[in-house]
PDB file of N, CA and C in Angstrom:
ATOM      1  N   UNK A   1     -70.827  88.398  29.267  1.00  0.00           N
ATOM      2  CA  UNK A   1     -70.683  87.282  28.343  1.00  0.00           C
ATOM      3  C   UNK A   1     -71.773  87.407  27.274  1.00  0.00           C
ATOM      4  N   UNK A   2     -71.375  87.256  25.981  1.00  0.00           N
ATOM      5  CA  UNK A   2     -72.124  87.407  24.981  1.00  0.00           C
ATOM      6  C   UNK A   2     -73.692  85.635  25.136  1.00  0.00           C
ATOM      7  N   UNK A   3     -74.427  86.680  24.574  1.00  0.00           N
ATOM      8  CA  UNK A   3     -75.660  85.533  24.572  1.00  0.00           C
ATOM      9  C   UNK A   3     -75.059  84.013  23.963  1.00  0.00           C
ATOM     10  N   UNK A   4     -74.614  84.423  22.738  1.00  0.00           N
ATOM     11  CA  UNK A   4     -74.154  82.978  21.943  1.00  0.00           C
ATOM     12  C   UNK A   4     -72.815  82.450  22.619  1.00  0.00           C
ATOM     13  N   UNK A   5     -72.104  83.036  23.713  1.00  0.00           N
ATOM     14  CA  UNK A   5     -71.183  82.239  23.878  1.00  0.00           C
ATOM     15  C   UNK A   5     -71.528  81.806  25.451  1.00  0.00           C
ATOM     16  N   UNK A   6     -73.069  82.505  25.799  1.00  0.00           N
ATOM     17  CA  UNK A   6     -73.122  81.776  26.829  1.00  0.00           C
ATOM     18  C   UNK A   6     -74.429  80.276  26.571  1.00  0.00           C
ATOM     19  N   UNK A   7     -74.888  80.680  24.918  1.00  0.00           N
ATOM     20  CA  UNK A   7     -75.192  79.339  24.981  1.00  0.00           C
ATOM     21  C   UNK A   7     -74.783  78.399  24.804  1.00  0.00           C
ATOM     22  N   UNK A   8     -73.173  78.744  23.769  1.00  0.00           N
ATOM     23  CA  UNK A   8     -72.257  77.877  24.068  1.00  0.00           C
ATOM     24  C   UNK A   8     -71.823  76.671  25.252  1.00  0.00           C
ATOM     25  N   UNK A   9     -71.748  77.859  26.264  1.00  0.00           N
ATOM     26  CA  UNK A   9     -71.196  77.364  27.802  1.00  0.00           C
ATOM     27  C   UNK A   9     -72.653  76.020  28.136  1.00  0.00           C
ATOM     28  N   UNK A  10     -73.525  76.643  27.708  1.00  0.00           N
ATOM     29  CA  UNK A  10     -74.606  75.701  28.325  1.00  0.00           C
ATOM     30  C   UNK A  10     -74.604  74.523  27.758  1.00  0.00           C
ATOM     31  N   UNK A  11     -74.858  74.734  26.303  1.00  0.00           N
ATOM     32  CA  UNK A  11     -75.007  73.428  25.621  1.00  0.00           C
ATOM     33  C   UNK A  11     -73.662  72.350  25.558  1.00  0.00           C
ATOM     34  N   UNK A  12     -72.125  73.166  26.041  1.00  0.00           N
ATOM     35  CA  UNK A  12     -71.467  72.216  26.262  1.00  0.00           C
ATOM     36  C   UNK A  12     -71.579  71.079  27.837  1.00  0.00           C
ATOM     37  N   UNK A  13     -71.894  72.213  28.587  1.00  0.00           N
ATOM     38  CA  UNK A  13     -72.145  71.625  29.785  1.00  0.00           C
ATOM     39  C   UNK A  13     -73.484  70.289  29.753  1.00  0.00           C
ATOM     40  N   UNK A  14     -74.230  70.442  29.229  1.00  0.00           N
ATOM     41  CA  UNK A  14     -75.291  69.345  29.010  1.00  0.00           C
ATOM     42  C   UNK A  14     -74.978  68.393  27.891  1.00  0.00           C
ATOM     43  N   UNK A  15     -74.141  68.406  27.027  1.00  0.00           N
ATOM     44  CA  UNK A  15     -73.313  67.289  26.759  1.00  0.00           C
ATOM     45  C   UNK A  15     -72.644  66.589  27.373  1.00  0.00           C
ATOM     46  N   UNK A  16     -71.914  67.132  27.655  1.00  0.00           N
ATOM     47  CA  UNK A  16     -70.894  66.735  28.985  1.00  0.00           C
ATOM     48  C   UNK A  16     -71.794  65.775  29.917  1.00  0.00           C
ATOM     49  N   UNK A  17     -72.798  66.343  30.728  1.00  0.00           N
ATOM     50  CA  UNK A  17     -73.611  65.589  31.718  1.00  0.00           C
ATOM     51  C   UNK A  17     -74.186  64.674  31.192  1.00  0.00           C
ATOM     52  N   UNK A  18     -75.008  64.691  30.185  1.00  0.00           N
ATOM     53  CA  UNK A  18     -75.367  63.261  28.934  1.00  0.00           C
ATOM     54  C   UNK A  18     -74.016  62.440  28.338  1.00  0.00           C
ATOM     55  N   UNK A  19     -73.292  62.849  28.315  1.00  0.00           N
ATOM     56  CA  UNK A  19     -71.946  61.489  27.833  1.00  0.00           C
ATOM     57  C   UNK A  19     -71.144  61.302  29.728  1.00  0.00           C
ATOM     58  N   UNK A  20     -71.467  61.974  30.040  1.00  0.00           N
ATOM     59  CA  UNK A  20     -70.482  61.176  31.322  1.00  0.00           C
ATOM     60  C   UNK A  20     -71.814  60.853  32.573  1.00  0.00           C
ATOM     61  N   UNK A  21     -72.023  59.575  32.339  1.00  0.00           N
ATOM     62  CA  UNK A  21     -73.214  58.802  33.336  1.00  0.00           C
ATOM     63  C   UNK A  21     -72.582  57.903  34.693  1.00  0.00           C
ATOM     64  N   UNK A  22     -71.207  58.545  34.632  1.00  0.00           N
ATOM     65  CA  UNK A  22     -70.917  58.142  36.258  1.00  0.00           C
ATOM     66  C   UNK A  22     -70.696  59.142  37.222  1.00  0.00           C
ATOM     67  N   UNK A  23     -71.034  59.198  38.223  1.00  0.00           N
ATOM     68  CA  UNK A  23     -70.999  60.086  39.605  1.00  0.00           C
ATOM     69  C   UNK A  23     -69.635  60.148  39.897  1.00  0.00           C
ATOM     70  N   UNK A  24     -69.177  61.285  40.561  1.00  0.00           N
ATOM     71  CA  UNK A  24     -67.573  61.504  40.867  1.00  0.00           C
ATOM     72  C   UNK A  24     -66.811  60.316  41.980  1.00  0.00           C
ATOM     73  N   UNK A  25     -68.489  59.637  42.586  1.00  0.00           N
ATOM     74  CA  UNK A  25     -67.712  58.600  43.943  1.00  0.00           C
ATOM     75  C   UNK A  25     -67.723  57.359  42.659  1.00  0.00           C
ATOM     76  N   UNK A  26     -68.730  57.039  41.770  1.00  0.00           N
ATOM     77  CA  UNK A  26     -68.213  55.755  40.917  1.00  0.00           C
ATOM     78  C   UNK A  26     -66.793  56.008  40.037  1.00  0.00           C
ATOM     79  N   UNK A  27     -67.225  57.180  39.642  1.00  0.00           N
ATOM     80  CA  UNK A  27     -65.394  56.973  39.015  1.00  0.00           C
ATOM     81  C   UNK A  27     -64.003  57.000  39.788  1.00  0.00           C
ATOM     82  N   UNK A  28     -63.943  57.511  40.542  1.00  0.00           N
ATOM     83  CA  UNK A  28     -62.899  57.421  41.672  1.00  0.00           C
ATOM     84  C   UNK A  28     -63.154  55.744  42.241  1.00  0.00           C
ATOM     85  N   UNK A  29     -64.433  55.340  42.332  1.00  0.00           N
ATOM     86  CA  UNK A  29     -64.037  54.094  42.664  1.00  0.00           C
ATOM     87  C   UNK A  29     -63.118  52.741  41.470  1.00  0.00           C
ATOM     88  N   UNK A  30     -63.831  53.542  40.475  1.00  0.00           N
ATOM     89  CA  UNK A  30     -63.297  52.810  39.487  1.00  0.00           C
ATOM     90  C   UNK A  30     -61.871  52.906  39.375  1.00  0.00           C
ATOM     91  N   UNK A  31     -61.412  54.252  39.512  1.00  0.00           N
ATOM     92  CA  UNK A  31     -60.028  54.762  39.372  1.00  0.00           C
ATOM     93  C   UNK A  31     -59.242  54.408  40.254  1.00  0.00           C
ATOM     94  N   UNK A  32     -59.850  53.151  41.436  1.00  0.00           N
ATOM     95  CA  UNK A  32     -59.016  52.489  42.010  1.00  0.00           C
ATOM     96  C   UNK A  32     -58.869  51.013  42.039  1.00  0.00           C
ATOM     97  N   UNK A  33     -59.666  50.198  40.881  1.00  0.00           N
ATOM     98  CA  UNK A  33     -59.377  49.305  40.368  1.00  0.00           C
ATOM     99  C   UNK A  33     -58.714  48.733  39.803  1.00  0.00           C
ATOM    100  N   UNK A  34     -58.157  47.422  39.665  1.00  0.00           N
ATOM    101  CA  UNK A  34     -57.070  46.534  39.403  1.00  0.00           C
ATOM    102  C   UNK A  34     -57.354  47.072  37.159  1.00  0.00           C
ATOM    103  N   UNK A  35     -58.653  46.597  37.280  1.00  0.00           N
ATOM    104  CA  UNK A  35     -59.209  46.539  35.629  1.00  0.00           C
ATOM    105  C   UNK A  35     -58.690  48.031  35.453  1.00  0.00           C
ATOM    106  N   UNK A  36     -58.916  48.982  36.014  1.00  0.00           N
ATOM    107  CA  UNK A  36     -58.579  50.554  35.533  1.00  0.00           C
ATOM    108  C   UNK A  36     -56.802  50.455  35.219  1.00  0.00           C
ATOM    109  N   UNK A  37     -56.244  50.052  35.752  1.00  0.00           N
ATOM    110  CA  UNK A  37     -54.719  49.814  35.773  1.00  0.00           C
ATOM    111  C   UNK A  37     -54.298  49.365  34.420  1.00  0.00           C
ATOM    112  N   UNK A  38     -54.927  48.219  34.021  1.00  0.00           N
ATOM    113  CA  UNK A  38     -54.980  47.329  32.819  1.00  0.00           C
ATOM    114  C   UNK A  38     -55.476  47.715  31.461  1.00  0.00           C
ATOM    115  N   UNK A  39     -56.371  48.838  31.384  1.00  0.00           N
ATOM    116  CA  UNK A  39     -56.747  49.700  30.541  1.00  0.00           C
ATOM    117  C   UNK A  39     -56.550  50.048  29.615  1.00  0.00           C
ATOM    118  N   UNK A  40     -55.336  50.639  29.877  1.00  0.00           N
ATOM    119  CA  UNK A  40     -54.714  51.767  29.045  1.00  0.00           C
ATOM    120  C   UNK A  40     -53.448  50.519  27.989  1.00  0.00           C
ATOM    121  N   UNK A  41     -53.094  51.420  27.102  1.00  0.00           N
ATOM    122  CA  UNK A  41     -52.174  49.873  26.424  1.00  0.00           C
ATOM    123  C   UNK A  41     -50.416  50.357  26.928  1.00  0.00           C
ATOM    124  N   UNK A  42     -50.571  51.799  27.827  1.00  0.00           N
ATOM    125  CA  UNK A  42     -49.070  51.786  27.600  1.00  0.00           C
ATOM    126  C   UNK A  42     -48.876  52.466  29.642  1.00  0.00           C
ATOM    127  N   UNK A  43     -49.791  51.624  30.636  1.00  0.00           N
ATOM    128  CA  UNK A  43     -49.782  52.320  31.959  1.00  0.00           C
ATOM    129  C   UNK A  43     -50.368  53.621  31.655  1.00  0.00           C
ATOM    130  N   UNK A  44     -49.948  54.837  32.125  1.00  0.00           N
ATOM    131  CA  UNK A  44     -50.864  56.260  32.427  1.00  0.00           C
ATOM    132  C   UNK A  44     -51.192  56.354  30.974  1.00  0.00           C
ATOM    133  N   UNK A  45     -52.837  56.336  30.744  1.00  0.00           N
ATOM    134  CA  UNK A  45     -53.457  56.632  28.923  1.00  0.00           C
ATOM    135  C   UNK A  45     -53.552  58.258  29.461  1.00  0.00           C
ATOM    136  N   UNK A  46     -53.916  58.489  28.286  1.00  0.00           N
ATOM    137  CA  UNK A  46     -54.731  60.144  28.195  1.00  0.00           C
ATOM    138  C   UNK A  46     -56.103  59.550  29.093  1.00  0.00           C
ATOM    139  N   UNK A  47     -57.055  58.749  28.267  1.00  0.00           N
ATOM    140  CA  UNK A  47     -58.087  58.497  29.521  1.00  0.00           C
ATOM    141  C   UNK A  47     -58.118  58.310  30.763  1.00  0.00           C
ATOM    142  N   UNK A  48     -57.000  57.818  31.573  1.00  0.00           N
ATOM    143  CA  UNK A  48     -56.454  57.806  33.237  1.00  0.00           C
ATOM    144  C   UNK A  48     -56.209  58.959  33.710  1.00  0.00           C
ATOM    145  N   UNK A  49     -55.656  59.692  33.054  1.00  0.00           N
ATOM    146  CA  UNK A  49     -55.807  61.541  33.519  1.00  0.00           C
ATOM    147  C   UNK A  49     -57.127  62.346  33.013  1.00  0.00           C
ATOM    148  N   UNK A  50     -57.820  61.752  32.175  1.00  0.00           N
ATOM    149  CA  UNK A  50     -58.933  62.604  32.065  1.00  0.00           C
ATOM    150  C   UNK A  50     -59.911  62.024  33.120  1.00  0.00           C
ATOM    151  N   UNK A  51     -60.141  60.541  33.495  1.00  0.00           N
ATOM    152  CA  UNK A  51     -60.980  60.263  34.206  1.00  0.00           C
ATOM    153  C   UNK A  51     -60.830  61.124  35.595  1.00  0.00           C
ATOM    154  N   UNK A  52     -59.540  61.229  36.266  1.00  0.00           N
ATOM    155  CA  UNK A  52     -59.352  62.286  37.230  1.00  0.00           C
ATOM    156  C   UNK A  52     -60.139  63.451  36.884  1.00  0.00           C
ATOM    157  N   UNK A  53     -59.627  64.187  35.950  1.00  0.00           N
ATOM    158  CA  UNK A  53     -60.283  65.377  35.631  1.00  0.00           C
ATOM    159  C   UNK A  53     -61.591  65.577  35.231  1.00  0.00           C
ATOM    160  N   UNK A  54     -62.020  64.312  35.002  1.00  0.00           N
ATOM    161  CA  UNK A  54     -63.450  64.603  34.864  1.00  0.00           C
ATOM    162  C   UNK A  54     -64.274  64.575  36.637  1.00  0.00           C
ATOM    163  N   UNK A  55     -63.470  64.093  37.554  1.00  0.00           N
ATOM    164  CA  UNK A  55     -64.027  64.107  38.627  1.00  0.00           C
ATOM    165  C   UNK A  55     -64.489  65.397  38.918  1.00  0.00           C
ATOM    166  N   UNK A  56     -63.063  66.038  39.327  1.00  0.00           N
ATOM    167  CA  UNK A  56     -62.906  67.533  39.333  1.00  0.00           C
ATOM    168  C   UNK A  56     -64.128  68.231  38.736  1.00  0.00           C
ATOM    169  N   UNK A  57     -63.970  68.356  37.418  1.00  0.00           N
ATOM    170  CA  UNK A  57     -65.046  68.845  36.552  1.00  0.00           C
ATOM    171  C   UNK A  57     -66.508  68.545  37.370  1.00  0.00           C
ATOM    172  N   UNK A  58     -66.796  67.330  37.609  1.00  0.00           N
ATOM    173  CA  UNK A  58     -68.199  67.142  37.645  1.00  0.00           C
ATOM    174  C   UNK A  58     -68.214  67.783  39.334  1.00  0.00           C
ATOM    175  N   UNK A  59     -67.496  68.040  40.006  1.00  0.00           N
ATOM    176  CA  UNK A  59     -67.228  68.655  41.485  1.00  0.00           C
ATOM    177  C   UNK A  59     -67.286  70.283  41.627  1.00  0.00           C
ATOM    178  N   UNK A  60     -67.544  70.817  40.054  1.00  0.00           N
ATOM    179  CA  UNK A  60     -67.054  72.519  40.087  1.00  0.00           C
ATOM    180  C   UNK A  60     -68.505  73.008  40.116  1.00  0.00           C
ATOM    181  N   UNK A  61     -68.337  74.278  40.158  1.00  0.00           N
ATOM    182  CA  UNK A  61     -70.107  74.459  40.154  1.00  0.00           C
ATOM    183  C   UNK A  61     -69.803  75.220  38.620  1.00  0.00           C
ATOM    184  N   UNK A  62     -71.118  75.446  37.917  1.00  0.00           N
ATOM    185  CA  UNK A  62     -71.080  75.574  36.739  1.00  0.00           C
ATOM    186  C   UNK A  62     -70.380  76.672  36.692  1.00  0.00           C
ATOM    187  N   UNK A  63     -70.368  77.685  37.260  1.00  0.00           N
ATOM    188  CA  UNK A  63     -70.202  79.156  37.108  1.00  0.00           C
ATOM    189  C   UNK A  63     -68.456  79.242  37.532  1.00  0.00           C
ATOM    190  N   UNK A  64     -68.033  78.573  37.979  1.00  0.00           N
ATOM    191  CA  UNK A  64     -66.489  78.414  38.226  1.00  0.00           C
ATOM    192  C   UNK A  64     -65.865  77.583  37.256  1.00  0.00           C
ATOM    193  N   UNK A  65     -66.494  76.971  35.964  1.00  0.00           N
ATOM    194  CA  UNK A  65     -66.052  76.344  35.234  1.00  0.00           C
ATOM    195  C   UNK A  65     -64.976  77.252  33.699  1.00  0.00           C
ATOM    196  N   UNK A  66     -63.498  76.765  34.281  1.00  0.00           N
ATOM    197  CA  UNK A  66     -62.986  78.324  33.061  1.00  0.00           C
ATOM    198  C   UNK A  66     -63.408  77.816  31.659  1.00  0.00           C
ATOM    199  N   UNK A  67     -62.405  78.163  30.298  1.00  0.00           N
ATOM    200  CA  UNK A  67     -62.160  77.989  29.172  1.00  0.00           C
ATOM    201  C   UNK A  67     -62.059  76.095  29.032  1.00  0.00           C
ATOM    202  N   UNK A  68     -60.413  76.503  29.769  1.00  0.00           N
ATOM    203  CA  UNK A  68     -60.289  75.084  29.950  1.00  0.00           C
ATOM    204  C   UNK A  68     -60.909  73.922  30.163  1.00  0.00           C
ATOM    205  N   UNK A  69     -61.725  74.239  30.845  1.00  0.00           N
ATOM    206  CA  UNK A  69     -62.293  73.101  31.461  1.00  0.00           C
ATOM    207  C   UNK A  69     -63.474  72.632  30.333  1.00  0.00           C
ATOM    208  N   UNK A  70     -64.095  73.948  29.829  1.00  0.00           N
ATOM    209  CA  UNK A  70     -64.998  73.604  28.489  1.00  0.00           C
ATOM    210  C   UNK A  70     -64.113  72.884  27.330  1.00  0.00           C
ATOM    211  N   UNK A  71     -63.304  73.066  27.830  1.00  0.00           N
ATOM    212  CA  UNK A  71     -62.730  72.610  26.036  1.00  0.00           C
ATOM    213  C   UNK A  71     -62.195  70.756  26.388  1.00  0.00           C
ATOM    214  N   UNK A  72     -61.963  70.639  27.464  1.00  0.00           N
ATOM    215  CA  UNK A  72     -61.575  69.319  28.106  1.00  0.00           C
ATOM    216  C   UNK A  72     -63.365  68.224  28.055  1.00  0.00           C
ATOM    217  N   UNK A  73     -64.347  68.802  28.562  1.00  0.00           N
ATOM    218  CA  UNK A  73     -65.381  68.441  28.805  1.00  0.00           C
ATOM    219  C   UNK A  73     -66.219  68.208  27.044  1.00  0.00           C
ATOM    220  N   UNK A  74     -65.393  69.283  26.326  1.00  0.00           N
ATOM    221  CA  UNK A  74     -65.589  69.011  24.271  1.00  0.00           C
ATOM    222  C   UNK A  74     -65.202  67.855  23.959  1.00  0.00           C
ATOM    223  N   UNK A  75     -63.777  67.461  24.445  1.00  0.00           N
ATOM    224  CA  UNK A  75     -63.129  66.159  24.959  1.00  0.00           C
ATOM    225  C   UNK A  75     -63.476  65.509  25.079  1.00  0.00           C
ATOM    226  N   UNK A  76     -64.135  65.219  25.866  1.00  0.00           N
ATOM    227  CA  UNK A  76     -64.537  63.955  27.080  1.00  0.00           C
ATOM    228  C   UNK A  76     -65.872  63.696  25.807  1.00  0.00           C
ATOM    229  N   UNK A  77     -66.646  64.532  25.710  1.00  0.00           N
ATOM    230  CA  UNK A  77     -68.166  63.940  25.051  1.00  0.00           C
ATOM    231  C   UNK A  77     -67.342  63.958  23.391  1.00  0.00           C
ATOM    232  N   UNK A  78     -66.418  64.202  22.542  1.00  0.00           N
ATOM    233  CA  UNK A  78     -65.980  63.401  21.578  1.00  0.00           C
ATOM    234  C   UNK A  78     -65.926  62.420  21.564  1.00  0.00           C
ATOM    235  N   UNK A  79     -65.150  61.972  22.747  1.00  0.00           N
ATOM    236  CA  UNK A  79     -64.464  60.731  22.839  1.00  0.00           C
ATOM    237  C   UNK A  79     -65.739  59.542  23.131  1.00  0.00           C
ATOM    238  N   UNK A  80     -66.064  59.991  23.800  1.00  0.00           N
ATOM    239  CA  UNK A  80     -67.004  58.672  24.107  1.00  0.00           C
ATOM    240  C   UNK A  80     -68.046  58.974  23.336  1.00  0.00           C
ATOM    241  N   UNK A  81     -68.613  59.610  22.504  1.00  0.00           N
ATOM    242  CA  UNK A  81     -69.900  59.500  21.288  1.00  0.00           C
ATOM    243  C   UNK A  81     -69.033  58.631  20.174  1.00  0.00           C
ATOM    244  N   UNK A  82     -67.395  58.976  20.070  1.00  0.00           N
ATOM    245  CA  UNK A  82     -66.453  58.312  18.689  1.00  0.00           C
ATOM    246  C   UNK A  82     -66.824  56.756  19.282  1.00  0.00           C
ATOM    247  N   UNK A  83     -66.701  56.545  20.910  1.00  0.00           N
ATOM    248  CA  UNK A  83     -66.317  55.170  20.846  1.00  0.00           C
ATOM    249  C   UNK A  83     -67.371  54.448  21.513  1.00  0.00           C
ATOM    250  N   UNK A  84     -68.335  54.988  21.521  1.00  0.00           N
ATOM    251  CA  UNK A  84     -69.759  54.240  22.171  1.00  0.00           C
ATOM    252  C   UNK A  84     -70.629  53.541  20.881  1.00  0.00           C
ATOM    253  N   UNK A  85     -69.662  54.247  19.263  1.00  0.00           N
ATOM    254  CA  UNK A  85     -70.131  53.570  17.997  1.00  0.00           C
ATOM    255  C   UNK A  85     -69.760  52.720  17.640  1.00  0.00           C
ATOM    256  N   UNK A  86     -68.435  52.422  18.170  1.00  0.00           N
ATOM    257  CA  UNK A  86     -67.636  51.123  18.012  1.00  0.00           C
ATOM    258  C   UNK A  86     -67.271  49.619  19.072  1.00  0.00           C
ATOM    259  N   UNK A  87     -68.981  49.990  19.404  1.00  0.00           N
ATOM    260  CA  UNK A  87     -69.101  48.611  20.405  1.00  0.00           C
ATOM    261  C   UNK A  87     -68.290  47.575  20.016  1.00  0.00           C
ATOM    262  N   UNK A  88     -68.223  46.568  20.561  1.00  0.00           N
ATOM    263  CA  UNK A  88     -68.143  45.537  19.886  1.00  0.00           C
ATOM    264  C   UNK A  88     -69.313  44.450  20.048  1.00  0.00           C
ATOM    265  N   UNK A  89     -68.862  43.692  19.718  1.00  0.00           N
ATOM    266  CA  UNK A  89     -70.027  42.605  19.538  1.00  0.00           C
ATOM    267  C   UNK A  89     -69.960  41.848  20.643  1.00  0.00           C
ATOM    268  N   UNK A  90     -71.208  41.042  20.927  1.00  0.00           N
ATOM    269  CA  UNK A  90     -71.341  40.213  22.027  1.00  0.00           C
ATOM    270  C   UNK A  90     -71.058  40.861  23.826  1.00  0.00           C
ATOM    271  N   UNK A  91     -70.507  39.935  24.595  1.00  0.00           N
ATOM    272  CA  UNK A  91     -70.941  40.863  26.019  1.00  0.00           C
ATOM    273  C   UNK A  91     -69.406  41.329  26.273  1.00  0.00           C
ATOM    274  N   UNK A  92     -69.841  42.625  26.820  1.00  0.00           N
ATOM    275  CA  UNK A  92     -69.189  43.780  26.906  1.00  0.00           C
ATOM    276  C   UNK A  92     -68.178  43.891  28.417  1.00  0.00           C
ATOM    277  N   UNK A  93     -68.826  43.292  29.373  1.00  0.00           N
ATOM    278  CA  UNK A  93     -68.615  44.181  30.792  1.00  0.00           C
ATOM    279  C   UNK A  93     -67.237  44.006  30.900  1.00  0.00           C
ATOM    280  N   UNK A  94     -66.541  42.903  30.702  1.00  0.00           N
ATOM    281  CA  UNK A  94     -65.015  42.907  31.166  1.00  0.00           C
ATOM    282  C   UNK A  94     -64.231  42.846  29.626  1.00  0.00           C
ATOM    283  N   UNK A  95     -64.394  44.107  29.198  1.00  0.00           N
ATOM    284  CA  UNK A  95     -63.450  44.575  27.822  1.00  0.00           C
ATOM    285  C   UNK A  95     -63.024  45.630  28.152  1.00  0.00           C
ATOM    286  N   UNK A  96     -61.681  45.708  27.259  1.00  0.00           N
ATOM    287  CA  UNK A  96     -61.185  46.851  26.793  1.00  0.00           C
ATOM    288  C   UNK A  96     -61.660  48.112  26.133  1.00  0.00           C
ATOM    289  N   UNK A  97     -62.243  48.131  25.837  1.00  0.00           N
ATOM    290  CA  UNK A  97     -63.679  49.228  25.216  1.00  0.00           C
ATOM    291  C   UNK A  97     -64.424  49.669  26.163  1.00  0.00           C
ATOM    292  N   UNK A  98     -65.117  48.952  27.321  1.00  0.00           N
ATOM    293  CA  UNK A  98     -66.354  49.136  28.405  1.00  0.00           C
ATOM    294  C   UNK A  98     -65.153  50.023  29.227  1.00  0.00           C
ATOM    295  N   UNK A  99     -63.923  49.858  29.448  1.00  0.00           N
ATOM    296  CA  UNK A  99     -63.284  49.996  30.437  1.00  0.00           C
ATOM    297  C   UNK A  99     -62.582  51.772  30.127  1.00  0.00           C
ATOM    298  N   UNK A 100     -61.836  51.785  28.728  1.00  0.00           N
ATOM    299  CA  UNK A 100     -61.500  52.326  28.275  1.00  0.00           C
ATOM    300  C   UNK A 100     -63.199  53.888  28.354  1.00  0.00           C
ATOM    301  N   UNK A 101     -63.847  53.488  27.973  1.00  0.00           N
ATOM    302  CA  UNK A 101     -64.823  54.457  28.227  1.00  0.00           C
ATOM    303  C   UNK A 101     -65.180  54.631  29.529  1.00  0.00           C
ATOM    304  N   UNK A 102     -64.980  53.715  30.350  1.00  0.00           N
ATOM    305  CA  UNK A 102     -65.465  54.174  31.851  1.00  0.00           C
ATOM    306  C   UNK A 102     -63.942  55.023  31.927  1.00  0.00           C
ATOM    307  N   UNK A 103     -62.820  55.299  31.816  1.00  0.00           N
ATOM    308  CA  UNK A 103     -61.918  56.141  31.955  1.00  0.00           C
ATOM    309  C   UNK A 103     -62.489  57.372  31.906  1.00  0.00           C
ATOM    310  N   UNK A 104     -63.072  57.658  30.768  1.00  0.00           N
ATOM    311  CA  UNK A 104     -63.665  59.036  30.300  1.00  0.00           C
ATOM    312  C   UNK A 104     -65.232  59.418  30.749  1.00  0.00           C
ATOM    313  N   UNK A 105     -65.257  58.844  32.176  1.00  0.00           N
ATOM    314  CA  UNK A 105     -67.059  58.678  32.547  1.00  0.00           C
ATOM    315  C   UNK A 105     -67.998  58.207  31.905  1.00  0.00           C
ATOM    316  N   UNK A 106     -67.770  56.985  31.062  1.00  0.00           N
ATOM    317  CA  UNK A 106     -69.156  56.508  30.784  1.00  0.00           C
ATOM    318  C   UNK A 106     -69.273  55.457  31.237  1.00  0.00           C
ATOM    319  N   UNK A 107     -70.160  54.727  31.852  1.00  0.00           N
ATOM    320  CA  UNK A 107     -70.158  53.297  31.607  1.00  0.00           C
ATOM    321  C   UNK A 107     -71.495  52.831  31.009  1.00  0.00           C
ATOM    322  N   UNK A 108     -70.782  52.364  29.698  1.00  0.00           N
ATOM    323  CA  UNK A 108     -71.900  51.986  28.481  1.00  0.00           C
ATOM    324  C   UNK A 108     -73.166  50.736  29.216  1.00  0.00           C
ATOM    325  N   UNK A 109     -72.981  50.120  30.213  1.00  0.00           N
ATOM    326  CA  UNK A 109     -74.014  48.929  30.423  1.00  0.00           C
ATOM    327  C   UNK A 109     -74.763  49.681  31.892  1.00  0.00           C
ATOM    328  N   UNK A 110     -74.767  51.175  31.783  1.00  0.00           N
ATOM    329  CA  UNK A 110     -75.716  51.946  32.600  1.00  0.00           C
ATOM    330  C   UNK A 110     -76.505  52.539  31.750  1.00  0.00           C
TER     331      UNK A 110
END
């Protein structure tokens, strides 16, 4: 593997671990919540299958991690840097926004 595309691999991987601040047992717990259900605006979102896959992901060891999985994990830390800017105002914990990002491993009031 070339130097620059394995610093690639690195510096995506430590994004990844800095935008997703839940553990694979909190998101699975989450991913069995009534609020996780309610989430999405149309039943299964793209974020309800990525939150799965981010389990996975955070379960692989670095070195078993393919293409794919880097480019999903590019994903995951887009998404929640786009929407961790568009708080909203006032308290957060039971919104559509807090929830919607805990899909994609974050939960903004950690």
């Amino acid at each position: 593997m070339a130097a620059q595309e394995q610093d690639d691999r690195k510096s995506t991987i430590a994004e990844f671990n800095e935008a997703v601040n839940m553990t694979p047992a909190e998101l699975e717990k989450w991913l069995g919540t009534d609020e996780w259900q309610h989430s999405g605006d149309d039943g299964e979102s793209v974020g309800h299958a990525s939150g799965r896959r981010i389990v996975d992901l955070l379960r692989t060891r670095k070195s078993d991690l393919s293409d794919d999985d880097l480019a999903h994990m590019r994903k995951v830390v887009g998404y929640v840097h786009r929407h961790v800017k568009q708080r909203p105002s006032g308290e957060v914990s039971d919104t559509k926004w807090r929830y919607s990002l805990m899909n994609w491993g974050h939960d903004p009031l950690k």
